[in-house]
N, C-alpha and C. Protein backbone atom coordinates (compact mmCIF):
# COMPACT_ATOMS: atom_id res chain seq x y z
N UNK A 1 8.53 -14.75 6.52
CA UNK A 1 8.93 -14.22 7.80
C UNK A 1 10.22 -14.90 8.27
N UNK A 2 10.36 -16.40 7.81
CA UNK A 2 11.62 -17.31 8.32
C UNK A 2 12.83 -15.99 7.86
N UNK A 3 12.84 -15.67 6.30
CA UNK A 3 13.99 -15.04 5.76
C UNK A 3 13.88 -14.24 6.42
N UNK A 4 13.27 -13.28 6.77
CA UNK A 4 13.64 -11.77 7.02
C UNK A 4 14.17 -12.04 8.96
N UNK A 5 13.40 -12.46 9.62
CA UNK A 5 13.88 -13.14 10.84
C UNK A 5 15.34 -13.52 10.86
N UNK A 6 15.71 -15.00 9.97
CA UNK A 6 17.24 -15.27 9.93
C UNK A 6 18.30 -14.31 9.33
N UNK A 7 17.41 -13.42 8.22
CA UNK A 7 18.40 -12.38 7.71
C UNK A 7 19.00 -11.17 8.86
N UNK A 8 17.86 -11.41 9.79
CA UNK A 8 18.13 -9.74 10.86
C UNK A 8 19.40 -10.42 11.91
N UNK A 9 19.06 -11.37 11.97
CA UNK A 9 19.73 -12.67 12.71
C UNK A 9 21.19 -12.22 12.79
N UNK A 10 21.64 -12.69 11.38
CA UNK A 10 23.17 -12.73 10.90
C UNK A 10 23.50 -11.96 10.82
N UNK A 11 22.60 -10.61 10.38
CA UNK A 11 23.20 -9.27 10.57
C UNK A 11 23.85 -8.90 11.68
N UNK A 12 23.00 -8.99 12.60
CA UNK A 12 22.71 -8.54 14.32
C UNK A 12 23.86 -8.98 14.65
N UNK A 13 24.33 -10.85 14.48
CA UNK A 13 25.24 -11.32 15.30
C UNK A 13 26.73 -11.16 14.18
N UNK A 14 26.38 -10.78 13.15
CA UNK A 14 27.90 -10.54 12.34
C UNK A 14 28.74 -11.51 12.62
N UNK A 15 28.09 -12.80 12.34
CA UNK A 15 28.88 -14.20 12.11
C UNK A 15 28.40 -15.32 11.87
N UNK A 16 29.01 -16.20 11.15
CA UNK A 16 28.49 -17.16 10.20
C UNK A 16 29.05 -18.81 11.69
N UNK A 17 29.30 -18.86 12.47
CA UNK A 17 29.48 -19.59 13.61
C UNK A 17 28.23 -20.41 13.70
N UNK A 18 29.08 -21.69 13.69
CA UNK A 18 27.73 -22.89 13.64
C UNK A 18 26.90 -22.90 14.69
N UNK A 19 26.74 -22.56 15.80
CA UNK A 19 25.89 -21.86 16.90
C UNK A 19 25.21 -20.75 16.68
N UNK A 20 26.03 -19.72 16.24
CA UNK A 20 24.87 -18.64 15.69
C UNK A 20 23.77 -19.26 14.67
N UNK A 21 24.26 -19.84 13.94
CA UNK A 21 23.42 -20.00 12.49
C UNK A 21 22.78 -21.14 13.27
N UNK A 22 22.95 -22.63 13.62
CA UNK A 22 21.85 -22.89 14.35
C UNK A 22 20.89 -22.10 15.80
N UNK A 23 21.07 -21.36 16.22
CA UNK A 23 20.38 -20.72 16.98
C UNK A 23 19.82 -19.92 16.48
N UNK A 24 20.22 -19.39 15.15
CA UNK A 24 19.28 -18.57 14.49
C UNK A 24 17.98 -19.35 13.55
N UNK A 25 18.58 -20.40 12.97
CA UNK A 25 17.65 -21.35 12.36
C UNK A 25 16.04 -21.70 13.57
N UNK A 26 16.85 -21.88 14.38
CA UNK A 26 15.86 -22.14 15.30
C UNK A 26 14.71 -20.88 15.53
N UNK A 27 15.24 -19.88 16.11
CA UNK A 27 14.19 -18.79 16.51
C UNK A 27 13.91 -18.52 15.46
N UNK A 28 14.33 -18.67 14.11
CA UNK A 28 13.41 -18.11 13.02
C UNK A 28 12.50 -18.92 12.74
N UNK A 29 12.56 -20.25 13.12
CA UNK A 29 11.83 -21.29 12.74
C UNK A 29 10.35 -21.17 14.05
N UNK A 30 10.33 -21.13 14.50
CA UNK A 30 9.59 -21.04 15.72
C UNK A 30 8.82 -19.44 15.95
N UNK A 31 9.35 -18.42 16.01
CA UNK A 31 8.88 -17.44 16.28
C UNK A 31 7.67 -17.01 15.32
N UNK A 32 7.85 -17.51 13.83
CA UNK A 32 6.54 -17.09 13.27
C UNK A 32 5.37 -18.08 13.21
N UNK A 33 5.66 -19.25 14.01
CA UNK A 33 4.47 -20.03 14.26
C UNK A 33 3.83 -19.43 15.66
N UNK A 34 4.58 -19.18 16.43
CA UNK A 34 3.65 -18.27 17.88
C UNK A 34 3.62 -17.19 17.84
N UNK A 35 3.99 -16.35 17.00
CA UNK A 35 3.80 -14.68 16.84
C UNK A 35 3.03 -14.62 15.64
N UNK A 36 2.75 -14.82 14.96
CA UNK A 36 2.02 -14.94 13.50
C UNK A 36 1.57 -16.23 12.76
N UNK A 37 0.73 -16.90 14.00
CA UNK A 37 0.55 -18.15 13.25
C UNK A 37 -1.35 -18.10 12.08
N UNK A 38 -1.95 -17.16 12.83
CA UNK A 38 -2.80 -16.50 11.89
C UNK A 38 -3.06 -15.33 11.11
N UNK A 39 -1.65 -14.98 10.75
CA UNK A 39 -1.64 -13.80 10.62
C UNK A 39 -1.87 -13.81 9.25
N UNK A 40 -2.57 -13.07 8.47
CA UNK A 40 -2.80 -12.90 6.86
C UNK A 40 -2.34 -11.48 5.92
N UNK A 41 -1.24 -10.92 6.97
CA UNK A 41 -0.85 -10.08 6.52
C UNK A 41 0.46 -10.00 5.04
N UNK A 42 0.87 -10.99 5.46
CA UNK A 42 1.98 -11.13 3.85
C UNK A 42 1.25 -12.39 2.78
N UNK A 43 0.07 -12.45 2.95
CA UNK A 43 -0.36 -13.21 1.99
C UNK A 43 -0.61 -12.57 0.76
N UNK A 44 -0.82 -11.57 0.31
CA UNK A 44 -0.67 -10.73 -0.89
C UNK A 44 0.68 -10.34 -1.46
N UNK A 45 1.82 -10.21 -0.74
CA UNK A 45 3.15 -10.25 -1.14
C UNK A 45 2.94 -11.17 -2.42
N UNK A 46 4.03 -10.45 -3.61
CA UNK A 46 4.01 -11.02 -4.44
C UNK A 46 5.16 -11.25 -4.78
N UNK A 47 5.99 -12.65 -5.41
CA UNK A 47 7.57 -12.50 -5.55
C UNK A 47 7.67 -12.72 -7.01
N UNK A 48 6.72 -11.52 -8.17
CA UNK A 48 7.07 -11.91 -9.07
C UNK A 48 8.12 -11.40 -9.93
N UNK A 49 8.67 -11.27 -11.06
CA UNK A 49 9.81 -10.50 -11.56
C UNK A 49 9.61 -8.74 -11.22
N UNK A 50 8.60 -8.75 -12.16
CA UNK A 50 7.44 -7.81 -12.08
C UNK A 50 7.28 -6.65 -10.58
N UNK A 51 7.10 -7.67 -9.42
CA UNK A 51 6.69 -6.97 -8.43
C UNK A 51 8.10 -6.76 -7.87
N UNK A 52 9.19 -7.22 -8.13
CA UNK A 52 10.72 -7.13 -7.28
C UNK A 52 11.63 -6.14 -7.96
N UNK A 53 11.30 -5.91 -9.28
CA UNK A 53 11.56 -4.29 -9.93
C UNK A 53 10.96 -3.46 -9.43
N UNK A 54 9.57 -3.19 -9.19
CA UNK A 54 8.83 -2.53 -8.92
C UNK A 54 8.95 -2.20 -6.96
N UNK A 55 9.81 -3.27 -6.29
CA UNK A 55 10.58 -3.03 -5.11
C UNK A 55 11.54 -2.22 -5.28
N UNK A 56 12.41 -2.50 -5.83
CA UNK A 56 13.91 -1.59 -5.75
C UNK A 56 13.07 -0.16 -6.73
N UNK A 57 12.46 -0.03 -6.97
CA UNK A 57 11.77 1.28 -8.15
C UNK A 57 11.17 2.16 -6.53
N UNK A 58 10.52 1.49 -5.56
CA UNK A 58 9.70 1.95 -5.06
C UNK A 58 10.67 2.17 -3.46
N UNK A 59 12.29 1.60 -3.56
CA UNK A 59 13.14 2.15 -2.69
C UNK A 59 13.89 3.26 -3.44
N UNK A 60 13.57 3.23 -4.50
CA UNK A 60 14.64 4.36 -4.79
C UNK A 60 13.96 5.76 -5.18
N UNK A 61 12.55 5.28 -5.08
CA UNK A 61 11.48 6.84 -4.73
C UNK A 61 11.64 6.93 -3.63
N UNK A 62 11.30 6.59 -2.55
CA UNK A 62 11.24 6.45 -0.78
C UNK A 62 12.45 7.03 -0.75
N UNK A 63 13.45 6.64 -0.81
CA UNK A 63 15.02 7.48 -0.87
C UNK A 63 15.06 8.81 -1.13
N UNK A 64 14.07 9.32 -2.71
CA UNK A 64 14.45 10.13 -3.21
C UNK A 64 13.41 11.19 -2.22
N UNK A 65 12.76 10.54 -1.85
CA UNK A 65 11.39 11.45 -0.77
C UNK A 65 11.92 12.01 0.09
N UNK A 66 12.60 10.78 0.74
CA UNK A 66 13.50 11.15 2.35
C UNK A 66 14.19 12.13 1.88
N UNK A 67 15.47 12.16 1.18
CA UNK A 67 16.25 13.23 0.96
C UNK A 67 15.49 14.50 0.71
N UNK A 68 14.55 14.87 0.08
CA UNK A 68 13.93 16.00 -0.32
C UNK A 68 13.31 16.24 0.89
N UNK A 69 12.52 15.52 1.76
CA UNK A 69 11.80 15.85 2.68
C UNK A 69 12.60 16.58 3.79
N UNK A 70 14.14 15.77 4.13
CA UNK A 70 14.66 16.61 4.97
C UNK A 70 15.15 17.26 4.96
N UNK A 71 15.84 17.54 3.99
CA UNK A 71 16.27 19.20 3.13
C UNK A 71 15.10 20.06 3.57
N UNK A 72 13.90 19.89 3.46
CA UNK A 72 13.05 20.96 3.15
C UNK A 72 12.53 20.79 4.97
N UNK A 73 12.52 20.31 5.58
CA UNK A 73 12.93 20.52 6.95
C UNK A 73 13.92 21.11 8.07
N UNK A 74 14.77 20.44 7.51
CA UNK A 74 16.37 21.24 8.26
C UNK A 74 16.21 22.92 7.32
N UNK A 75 16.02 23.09 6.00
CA UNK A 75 15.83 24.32 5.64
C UNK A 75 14.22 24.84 6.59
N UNK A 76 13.58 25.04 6.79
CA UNK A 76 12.82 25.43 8.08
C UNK A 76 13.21 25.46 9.09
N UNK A 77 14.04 24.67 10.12
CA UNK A 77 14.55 24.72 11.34
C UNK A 77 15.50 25.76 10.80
N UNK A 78 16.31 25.71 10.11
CA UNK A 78 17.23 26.46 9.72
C UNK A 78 16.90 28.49 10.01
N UNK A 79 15.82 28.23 8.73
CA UNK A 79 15.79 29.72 8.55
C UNK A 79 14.34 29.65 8.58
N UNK A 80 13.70 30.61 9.91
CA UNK A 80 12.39 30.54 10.33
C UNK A 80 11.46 31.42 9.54
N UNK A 81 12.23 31.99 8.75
CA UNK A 81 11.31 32.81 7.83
C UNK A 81 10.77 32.30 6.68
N UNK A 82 10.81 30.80 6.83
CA UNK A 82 9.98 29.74 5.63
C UNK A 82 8.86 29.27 6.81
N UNK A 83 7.94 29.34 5.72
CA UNK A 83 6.30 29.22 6.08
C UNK A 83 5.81 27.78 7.11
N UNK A 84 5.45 27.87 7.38
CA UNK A 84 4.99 26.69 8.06
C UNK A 84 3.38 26.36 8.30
N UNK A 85 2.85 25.74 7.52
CA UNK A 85 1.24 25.86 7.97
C UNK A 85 1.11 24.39 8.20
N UNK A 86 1.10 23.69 9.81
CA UNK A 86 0.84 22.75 9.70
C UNK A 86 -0.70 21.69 10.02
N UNK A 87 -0.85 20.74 10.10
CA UNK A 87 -2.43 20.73 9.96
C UNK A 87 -2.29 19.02 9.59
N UNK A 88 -3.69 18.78 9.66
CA UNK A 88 -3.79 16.98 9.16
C UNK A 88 -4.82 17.16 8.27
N UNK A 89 -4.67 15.91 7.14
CA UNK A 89 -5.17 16.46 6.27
C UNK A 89 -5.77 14.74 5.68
N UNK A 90 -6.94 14.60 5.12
CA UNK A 90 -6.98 13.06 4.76
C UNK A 90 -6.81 13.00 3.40
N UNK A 91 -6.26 11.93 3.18
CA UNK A 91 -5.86 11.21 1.83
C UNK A 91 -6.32 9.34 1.71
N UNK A 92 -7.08 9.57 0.71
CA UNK A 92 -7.45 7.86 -0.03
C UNK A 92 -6.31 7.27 -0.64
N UNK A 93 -6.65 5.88 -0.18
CA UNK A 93 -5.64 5.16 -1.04
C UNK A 93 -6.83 4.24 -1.72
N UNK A 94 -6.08 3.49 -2.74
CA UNK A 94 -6.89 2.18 -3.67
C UNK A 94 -6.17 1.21 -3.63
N UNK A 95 -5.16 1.35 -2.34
CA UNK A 95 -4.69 0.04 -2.21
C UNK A 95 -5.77 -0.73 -1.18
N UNK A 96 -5.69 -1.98 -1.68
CA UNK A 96 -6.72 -2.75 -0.70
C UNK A 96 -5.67 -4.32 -0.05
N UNK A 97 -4.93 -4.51 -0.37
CA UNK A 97 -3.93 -5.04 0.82
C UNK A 97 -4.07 -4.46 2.35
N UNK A 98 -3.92 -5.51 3.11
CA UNK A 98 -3.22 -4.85 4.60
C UNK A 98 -2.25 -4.21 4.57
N UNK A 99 -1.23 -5.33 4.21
CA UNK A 99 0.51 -4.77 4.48
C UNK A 99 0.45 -4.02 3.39
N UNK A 100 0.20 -3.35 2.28
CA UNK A 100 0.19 -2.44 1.74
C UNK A 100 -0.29 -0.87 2.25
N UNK A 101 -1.06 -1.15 2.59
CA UNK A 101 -1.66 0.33 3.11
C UNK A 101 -0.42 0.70 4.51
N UNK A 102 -0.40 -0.68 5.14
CA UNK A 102 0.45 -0.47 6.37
C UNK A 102 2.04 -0.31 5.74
N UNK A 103 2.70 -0.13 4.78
CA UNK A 103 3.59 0.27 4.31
C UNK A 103 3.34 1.54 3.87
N UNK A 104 2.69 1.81 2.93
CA UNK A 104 2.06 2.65 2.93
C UNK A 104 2.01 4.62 3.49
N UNK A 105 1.33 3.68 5.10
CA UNK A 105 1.39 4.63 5.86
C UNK A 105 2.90 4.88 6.77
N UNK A 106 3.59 3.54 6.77
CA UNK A 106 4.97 3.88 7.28
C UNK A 106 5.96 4.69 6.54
N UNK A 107 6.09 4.30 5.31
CA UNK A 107 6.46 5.16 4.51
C UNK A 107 6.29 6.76 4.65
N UNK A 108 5.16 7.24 4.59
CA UNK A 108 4.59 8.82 4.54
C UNK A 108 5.01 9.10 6.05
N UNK A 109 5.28 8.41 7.12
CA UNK A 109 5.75 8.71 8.14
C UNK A 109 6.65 8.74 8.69
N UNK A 110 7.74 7.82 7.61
CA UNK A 110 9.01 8.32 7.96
C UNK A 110 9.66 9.23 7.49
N UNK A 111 9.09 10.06 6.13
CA UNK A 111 9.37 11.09 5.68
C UNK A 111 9.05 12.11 6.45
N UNK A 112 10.12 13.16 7.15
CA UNK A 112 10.24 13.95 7.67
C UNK A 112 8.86 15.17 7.46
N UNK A 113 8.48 15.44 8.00
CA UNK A 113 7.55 16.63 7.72
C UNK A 113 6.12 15.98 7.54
N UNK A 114 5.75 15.22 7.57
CA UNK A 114 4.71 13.86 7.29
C UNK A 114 4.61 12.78 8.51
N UNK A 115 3.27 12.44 9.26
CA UNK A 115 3.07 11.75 10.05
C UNK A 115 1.58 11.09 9.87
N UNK A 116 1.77 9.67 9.91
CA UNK A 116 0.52 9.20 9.41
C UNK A 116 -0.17 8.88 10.74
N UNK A 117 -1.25 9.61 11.70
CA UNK A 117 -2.37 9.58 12.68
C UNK A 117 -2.97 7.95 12.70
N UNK A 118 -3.83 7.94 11.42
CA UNK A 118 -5.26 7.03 11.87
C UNK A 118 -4.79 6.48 10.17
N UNK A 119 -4.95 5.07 10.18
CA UNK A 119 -5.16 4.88 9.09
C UNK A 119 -6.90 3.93 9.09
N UNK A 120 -7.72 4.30 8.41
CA UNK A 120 -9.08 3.64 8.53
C UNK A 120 -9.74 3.55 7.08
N UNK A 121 -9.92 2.08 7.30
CA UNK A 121 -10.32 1.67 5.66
C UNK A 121 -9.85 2.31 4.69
N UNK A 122 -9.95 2.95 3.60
CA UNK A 122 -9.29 3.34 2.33
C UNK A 122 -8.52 5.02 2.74
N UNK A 123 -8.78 5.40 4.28
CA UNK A 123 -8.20 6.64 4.31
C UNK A 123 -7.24 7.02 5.19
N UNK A 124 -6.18 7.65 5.12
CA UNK A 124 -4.92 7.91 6.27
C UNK A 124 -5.27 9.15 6.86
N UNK A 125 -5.40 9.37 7.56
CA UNK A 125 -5.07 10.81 8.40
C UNK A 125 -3.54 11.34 8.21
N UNK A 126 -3.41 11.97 8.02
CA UNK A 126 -1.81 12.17 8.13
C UNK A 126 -1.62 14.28 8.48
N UNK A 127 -1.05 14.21 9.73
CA UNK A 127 -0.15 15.32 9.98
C UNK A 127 0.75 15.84 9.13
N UNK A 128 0.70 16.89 8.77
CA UNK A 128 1.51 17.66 7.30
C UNK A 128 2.15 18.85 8.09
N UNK A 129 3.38 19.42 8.17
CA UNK A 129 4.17 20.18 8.44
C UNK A 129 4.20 21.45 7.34
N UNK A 130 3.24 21.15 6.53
CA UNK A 130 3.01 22.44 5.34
C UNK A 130 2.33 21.93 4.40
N UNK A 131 0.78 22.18 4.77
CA UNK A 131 -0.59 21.66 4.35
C UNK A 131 -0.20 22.69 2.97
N UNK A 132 -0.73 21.98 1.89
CA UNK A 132 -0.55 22.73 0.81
C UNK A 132 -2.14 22.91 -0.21
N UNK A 133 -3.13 21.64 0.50
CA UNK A 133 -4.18 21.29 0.47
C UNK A 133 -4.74 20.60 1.19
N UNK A 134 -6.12 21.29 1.47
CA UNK A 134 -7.03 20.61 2.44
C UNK A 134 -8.22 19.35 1.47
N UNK A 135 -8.45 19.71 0.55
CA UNK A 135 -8.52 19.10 -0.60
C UNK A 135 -8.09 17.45 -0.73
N UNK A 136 -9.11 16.74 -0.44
CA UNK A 136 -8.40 15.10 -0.23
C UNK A 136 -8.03 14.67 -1.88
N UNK A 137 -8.54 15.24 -2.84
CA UNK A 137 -7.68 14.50 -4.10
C UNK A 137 -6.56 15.14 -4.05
N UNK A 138 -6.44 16.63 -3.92
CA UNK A 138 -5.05 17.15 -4.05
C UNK A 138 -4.18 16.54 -3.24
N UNK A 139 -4.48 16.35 -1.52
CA UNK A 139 -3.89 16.12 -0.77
C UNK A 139 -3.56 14.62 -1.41
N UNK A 140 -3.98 13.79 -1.38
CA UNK A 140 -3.39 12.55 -2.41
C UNK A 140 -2.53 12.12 -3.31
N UNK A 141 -2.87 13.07 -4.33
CA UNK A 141 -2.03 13.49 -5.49
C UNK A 141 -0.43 13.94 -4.63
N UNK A 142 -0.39 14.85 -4.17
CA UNK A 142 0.78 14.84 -3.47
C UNK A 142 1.22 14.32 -2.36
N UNK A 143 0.85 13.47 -1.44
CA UNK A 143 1.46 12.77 -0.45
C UNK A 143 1.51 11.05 -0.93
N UNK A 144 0.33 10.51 -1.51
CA UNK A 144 0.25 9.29 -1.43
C UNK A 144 0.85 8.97 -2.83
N UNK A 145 0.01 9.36 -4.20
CA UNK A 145 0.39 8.28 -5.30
C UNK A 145 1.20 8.44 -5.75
N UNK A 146 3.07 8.57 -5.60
CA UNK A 146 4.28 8.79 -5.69
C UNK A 146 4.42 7.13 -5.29
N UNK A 147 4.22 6.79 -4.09
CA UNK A 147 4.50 5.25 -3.21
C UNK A 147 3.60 4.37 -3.88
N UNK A 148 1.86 4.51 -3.87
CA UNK A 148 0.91 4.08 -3.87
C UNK A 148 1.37 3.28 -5.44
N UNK A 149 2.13 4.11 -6.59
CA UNK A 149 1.94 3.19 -7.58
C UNK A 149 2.86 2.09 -7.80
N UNK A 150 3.60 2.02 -6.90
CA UNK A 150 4.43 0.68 -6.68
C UNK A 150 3.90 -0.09 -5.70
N UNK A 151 3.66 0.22 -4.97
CA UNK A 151 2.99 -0.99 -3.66
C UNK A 151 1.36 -1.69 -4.23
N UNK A 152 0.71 -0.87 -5.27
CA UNK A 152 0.20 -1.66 -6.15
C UNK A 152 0.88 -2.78 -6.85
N UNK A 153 1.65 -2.81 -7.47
CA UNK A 153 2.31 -3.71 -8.48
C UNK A 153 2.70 -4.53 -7.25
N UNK A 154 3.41 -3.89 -6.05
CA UNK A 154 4.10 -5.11 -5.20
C UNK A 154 3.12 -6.31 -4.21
N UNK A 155 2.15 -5.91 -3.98
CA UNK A 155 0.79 -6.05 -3.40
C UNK A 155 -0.47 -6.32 -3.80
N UNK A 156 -0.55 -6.35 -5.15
CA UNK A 156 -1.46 -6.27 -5.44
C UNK A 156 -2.95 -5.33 -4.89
């Protein structure tokens, strides 16, 4: 949490100034002992070779989602004579991480046309902008295990 904290840091302030960088040292240093001092959510993070391929593998699906997803959105707003059946629909995961599932479900929700409701124990609710199955393996098969098989490897 220190890195990603000091990394948003330097971004934010777009300067390497010995005040910024100690003032950033500081709130990064501090903020995840009183905001997350029991928190057990990145304890499954894994930083192995293995799981940090399987990162950039699993941004450059997410990428390839987004782009397709909003194509096939803006083509609906576009031209109303494409179908629209929308609906929520549940899908299992076999991820058993926290921050996995909770990636997971952020993921499927920032893809346009896709909104993840309820996520509860092994199942997401998720809002579909063109239910294609009501069917929870189908519905799976196409919303979740595209992501699901990298956030395995990254998560265990």
């Amino acid at each position: 949490m220190f890195i990603t904290l000091m990394g948003v840091w330097l971004l934010l302030n777009n300067s390497l100034a010995i005040e910024v960088v100690v003032s950033g040292l500081l709130i990064s240093l501090v903020l995840p002992f009183l905001l997350c001092g029991k928190c057990d959510v990145f304890t499954n993070l894994k930083m192995n070779p293995k799981a940090i391929l399987y990162s950039f593998l699993f941004l450059i699906t997410f990428i390839g989602e987004l782009i397709k997803a909003n194509i096939d959105v803006a083509l609906r707003v576009i031209s109303p004579k494409l179908p629209i059946k929308p609906g929520v629909v549940e899908v299992k995961t076999k991820l058993q991480s926290k921050i996995a599932r909770v990636v997971l479900a952020n993921s499927i929700t920032l893809t346009p046309g896709t909104f993840t409701l309820e996520l509860k124990d092994d199942s997401l609710f998720i809002h579909w902008i063109d239910v294609q199955s009501t069917d929870v393996k189908k519905s799976t098969k196409l919303i979740v295990e595209k992501f699901e098989k990298y956030l395995e490897v990254m998560y265990g």
